[in-house]
PDB file of N, CA and C in Angstrom:
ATOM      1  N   UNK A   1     -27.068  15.624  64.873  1.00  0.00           N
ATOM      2  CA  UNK A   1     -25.812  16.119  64.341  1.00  0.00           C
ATOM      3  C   UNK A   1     -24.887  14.915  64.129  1.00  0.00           C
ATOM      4  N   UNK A   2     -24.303  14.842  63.153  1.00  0.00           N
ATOM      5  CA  UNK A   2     -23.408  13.689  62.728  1.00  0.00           C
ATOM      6  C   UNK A   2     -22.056  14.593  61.810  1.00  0.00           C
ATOM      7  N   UNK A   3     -21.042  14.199  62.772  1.00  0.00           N
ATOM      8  CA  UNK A   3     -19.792  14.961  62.167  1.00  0.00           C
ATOM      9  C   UNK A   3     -20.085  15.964  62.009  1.00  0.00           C
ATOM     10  N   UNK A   4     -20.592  16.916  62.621  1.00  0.00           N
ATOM     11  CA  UNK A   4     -20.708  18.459  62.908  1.00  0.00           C
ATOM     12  C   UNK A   4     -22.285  18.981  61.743  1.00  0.00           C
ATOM     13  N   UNK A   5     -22.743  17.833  61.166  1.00  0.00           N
ATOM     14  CA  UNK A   5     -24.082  18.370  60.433  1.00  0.00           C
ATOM     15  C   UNK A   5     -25.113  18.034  60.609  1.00  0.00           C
ATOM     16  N   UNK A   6     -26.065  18.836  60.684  1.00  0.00           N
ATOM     17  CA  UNK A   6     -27.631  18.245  60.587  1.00  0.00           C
ATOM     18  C   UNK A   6     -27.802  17.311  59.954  1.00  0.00           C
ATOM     19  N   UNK A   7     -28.552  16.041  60.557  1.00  0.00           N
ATOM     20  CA  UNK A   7     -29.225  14.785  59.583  1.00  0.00           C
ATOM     21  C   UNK A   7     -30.726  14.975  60.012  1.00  0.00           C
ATOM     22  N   UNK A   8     -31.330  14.710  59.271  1.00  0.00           N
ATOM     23  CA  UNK A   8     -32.781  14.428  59.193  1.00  0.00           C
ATOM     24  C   UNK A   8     -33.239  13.193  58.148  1.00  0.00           C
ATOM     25  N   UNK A   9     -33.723  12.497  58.299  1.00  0.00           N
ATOM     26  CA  UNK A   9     -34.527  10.921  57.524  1.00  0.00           C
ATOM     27  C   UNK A   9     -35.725  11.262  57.538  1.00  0.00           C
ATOM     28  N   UNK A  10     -36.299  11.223  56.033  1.00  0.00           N
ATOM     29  CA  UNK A  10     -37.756  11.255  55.535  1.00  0.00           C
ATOM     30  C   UNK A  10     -37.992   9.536  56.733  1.00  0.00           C
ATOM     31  N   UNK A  11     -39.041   9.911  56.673  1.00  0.00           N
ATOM     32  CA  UNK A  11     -39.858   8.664  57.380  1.00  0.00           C
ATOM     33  C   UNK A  11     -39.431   7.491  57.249  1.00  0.00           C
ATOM     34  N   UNK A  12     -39.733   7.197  55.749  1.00  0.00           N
ATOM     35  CA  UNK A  12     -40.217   6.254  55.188  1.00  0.00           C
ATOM     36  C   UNK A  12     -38.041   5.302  54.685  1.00  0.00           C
ATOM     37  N   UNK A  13     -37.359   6.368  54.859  1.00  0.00           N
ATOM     38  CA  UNK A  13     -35.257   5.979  55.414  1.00  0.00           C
ATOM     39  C   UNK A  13     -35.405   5.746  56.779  1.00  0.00           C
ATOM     40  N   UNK A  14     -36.420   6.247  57.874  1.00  0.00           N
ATOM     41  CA  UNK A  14     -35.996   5.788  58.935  1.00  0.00           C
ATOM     42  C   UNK A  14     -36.421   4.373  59.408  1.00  0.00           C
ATOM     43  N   UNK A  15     -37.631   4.690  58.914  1.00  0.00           N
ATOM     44  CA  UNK A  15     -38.069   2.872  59.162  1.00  0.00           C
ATOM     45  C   UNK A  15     -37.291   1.641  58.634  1.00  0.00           C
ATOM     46  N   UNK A  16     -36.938   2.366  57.333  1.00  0.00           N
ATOM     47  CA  UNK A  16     -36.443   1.074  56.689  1.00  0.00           C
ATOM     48  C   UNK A  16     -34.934   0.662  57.280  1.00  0.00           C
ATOM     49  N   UNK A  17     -34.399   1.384  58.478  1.00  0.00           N
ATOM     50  CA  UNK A  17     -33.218   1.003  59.221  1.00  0.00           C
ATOM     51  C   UNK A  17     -33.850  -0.221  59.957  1.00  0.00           C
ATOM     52  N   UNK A  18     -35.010  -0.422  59.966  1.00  0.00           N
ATOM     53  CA  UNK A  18     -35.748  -1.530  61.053  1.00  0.00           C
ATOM     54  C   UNK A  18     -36.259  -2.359  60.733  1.00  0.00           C
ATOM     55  N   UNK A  19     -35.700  -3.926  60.950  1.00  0.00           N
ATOM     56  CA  UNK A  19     -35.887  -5.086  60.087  1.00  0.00           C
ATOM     57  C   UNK A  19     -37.268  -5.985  60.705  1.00  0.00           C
ATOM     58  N   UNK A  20     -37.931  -5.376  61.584  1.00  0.00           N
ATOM     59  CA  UNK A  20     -39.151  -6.368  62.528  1.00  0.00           C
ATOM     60  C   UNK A  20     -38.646  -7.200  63.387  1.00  0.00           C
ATOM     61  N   UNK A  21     -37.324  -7.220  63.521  1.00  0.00           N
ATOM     62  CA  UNK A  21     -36.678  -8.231  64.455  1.00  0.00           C
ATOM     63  C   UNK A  21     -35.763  -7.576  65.874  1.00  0.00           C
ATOM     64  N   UNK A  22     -35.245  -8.051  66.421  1.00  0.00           N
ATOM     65  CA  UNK A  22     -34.089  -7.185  67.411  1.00  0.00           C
ATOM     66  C   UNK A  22     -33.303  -7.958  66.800  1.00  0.00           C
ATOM     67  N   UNK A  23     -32.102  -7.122  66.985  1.00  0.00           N
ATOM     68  CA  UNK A  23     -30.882  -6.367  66.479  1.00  0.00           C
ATOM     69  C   UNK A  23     -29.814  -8.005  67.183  1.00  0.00           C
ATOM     70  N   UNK A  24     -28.662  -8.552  66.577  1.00  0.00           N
ATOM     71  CA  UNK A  24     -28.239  -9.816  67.207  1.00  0.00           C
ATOM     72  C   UNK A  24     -27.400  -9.463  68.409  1.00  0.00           C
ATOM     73  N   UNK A  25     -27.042  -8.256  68.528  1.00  0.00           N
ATOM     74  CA  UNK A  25     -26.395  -7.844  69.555  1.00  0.00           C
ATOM     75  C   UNK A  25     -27.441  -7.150  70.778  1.00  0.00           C
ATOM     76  N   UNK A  26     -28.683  -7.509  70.703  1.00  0.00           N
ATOM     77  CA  UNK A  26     -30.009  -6.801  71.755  1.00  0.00           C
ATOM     78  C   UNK A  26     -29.851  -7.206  73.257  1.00  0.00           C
ATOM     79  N   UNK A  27     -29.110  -8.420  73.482  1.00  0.00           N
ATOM     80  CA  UNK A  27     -28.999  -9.036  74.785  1.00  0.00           C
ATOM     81  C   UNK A  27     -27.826  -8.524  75.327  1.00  0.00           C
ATOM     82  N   UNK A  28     -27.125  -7.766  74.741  1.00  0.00           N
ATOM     83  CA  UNK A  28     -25.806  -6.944  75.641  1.00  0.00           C
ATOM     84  C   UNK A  28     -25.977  -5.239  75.484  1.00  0.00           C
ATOM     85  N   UNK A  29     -27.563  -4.985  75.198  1.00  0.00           N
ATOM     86  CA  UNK A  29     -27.840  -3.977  75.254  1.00  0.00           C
ATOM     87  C   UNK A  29     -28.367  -3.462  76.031  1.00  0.00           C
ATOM     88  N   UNK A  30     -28.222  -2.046  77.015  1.00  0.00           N
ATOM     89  CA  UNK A  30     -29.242  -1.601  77.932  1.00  0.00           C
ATOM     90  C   UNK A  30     -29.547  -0.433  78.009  1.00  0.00           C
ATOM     91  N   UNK A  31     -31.216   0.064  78.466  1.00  0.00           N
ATOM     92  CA  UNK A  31     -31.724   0.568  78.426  1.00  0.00           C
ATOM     93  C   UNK A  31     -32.054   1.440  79.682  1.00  0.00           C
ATOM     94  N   UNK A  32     -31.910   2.506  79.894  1.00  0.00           N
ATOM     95  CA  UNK A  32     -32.727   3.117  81.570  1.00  0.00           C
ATOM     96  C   UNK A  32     -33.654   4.523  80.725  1.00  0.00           C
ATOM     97  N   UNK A  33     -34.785   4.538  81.341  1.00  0.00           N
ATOM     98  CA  UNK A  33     -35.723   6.034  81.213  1.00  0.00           C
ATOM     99  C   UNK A  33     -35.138   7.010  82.192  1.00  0.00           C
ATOM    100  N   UNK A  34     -34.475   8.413  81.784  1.00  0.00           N
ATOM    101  CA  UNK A  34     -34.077   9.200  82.930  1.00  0.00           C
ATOM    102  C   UNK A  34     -35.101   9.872  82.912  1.00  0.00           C
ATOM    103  N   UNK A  35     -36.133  10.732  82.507  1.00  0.00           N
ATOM    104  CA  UNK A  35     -36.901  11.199  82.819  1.00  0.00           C
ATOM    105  C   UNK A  35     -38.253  11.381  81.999  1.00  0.00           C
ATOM    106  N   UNK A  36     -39.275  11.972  82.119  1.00  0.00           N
ATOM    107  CA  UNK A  36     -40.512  11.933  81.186  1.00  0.00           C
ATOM    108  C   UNK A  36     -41.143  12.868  82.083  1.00  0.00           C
ATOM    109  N   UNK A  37     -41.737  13.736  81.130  1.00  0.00           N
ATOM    110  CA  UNK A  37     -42.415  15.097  81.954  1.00  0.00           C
ATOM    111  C   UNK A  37     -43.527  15.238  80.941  1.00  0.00           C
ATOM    112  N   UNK A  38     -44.803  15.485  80.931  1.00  0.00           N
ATOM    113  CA  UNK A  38     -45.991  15.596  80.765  1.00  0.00           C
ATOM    114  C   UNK A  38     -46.807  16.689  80.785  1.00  0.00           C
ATOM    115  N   UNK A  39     -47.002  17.419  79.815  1.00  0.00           N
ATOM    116  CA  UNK A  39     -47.696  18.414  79.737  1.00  0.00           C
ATOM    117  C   UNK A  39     -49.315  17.980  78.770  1.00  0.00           C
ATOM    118  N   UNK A  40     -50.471  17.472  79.597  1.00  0.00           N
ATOM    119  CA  UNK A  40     -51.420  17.325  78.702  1.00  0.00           C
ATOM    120  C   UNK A  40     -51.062  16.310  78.093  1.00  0.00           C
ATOM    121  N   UNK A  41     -51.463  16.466  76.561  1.00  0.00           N
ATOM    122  CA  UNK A  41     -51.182  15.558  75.612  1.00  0.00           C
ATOM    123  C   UNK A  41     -50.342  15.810  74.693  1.00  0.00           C
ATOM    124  N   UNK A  42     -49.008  16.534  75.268  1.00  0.00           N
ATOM    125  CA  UNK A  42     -47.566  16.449  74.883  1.00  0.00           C
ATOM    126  C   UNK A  42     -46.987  15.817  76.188  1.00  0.00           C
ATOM    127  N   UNK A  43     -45.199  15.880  75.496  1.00  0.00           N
ATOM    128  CA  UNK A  43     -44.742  15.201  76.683  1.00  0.00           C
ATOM    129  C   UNK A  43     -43.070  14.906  76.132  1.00  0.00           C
ATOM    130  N   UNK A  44     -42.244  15.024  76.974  1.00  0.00           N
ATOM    131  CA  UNK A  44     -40.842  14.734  76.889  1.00  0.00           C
ATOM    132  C   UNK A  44     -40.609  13.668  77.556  1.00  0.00           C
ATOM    133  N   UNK A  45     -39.342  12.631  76.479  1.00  0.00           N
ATOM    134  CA  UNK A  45     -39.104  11.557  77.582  1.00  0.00           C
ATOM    135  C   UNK A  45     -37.429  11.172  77.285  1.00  0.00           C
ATOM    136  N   UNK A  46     -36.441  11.294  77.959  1.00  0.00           N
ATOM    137  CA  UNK A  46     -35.237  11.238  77.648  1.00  0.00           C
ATOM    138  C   UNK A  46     -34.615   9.786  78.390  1.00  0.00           C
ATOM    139  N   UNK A  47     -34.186   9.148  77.681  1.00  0.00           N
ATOM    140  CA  UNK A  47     -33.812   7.890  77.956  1.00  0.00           C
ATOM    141  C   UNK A  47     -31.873   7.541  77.924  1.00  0.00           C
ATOM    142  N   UNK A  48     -31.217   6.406  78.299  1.00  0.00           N
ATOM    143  CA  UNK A  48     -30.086   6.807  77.963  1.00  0.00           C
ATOM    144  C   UNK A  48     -29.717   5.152  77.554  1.00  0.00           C
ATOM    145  N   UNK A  49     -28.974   4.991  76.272  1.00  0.00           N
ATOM    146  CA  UNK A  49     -28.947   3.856  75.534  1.00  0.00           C
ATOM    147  C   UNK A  49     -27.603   3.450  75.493  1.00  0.00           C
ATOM    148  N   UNK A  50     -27.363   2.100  76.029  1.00  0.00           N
ATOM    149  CA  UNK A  50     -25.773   1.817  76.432  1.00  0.00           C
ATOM    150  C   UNK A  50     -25.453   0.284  74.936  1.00  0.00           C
ATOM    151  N   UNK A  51     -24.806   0.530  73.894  1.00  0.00           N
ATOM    152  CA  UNK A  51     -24.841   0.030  73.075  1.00  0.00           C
ATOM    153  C   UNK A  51     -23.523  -0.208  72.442  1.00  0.00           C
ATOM    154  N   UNK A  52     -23.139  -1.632  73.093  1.00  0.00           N
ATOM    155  CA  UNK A  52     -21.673  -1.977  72.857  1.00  0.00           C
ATOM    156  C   UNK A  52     -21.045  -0.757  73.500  1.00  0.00           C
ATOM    157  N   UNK A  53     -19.908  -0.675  72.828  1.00  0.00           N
ATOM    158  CA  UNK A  53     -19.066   0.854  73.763  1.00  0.00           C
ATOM    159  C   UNK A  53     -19.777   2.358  73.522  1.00  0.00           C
ATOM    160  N   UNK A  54     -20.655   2.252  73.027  1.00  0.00           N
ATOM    161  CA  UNK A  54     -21.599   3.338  72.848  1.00  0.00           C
ATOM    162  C   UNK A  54     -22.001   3.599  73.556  1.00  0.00           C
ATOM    163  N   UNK A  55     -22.269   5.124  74.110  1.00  0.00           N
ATOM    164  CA  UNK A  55     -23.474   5.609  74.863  1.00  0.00           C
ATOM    165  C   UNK A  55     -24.159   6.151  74.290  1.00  0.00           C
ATOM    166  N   UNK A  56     -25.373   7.044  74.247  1.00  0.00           N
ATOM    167  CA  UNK A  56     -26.706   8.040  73.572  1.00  0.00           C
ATOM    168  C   UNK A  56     -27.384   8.105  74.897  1.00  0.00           C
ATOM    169  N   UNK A  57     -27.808   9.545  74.363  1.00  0.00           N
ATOM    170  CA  UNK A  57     -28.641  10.123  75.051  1.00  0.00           C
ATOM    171  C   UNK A  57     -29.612  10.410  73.990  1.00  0.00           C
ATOM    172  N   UNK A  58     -30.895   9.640  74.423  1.00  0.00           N
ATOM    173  CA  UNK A  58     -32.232  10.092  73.214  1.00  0.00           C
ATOM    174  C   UNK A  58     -33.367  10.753  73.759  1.00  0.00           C
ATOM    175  N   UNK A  59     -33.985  11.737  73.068  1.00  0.00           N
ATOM    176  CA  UNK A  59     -34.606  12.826  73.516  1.00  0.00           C
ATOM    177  C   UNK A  59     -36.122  12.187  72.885  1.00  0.00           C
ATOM    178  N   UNK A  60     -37.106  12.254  73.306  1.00  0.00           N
ATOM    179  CA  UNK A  60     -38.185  12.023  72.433  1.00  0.00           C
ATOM    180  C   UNK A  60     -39.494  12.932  72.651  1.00  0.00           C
ATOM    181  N   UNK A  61     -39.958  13.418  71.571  1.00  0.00           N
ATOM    182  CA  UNK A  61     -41.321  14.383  71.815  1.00  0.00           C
ATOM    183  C   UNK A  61     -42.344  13.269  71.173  1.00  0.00           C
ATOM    184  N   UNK A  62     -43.295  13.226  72.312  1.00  0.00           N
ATOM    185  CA  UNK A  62     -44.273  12.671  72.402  1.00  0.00           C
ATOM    186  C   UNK A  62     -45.932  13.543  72.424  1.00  0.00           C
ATOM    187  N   UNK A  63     -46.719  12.528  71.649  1.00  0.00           N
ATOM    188  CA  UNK A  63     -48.367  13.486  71.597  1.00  0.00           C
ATOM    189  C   UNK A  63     -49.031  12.258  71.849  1.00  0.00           C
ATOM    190  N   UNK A  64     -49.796  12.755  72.703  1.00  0.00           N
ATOM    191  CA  UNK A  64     -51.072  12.049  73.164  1.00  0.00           C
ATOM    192  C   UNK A  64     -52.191  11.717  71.849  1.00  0.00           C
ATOM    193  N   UNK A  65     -51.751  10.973  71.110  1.00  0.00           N
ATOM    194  CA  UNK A  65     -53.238  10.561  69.822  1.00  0.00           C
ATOM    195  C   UNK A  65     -54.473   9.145  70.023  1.00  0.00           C
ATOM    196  N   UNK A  66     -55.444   9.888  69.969  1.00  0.00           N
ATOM    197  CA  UNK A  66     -56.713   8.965  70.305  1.00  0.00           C
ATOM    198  C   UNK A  66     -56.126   7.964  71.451  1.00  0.00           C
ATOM    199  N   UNK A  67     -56.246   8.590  72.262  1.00  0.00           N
ATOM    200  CA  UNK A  67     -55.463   8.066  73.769  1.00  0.00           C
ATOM    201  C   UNK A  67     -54.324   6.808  74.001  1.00  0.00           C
ATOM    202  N   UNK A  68     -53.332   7.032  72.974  1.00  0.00           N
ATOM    203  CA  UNK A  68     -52.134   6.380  73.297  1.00  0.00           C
ATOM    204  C   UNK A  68     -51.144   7.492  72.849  1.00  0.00           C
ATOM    205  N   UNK A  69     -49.993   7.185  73.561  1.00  0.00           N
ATOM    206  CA  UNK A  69     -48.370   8.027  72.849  1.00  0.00           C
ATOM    207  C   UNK A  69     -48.089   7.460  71.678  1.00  0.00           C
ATOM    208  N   UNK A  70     -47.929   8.529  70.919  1.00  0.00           N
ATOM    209  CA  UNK A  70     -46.458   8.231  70.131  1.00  0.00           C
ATOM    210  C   UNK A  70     -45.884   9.277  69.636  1.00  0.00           C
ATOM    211  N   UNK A  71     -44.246   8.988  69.669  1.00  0.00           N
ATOM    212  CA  UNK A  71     -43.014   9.618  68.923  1.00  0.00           C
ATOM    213  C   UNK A  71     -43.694  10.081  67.930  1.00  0.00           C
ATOM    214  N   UNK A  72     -43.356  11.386  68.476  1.00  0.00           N
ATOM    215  CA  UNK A  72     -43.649  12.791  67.433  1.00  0.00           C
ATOM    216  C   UNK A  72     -42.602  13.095  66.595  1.00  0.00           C
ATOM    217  N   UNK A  73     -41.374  13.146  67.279  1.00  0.00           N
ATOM    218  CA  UNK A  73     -39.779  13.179  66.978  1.00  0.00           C
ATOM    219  C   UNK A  73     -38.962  12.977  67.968  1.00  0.00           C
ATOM    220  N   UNK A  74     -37.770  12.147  67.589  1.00  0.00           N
ATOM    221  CA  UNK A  74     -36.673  11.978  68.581  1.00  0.00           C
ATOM    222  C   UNK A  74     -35.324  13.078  67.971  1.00  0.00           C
ATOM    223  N   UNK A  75     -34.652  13.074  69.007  1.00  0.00           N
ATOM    224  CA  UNK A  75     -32.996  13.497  68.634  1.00  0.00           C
ATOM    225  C   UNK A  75     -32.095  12.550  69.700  1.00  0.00           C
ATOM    226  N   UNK A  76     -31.013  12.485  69.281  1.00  0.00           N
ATOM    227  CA  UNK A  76     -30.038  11.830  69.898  1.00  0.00           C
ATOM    228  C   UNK A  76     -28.569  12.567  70.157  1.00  0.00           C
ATOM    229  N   UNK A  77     -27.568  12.328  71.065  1.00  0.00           N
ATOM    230  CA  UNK A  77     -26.356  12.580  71.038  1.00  0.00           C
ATOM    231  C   UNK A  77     -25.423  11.369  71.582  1.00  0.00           C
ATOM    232  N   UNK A  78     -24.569  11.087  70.740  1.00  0.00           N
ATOM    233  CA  UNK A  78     -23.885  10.243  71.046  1.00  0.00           C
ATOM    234  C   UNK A  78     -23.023  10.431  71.911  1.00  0.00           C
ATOM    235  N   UNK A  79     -22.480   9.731  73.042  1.00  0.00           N
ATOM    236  CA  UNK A  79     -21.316  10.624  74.249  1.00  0.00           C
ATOM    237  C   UNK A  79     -20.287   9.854  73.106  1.00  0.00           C
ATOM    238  N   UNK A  80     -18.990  10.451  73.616  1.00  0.00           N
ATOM    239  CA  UNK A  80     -17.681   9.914  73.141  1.00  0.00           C
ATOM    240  C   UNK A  80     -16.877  11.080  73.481  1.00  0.00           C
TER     241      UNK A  80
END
């Protein structure tokens, strides 16, 4: 939700937010995992992202494929 509306990014807009590099502000950034719960080869993992005066809370659905994770879909909320 952004300003009270649904956003969604085709794939191929979300990647391209991502340059192969970290970000110049990455070293005053931090990261903690609050939780990850596991069902099989699904799985929830909610993390909380402290970014400049920013906070987020990011949600991520995860699938077990040919035995590694990956992001199925995330959501986020920004605190403020």
């Amino acid at each position: 939700m952004r300003d009270g509306a649904f956003v969604s990014w085709p794939l191929d807009e979300y990647c391209a937010l991502f340059h192969g590099r970290p970000a110049p502000d990455e070293p005053t950034r931090s990261r903690r995992i609050d939780s990850v719960e596991v069902h099989h080869t699904v799985a929830t993992a909610t993390m909380t992202l402290r970014h400049g005066a920013d906070t987020f809370t990011d949600v991520f659905l995860l699938a077990r494929v040919d035995g590694a994770w990956r992001i199925a879909n995330k959501a986020y909320h920004k605190h403020g």
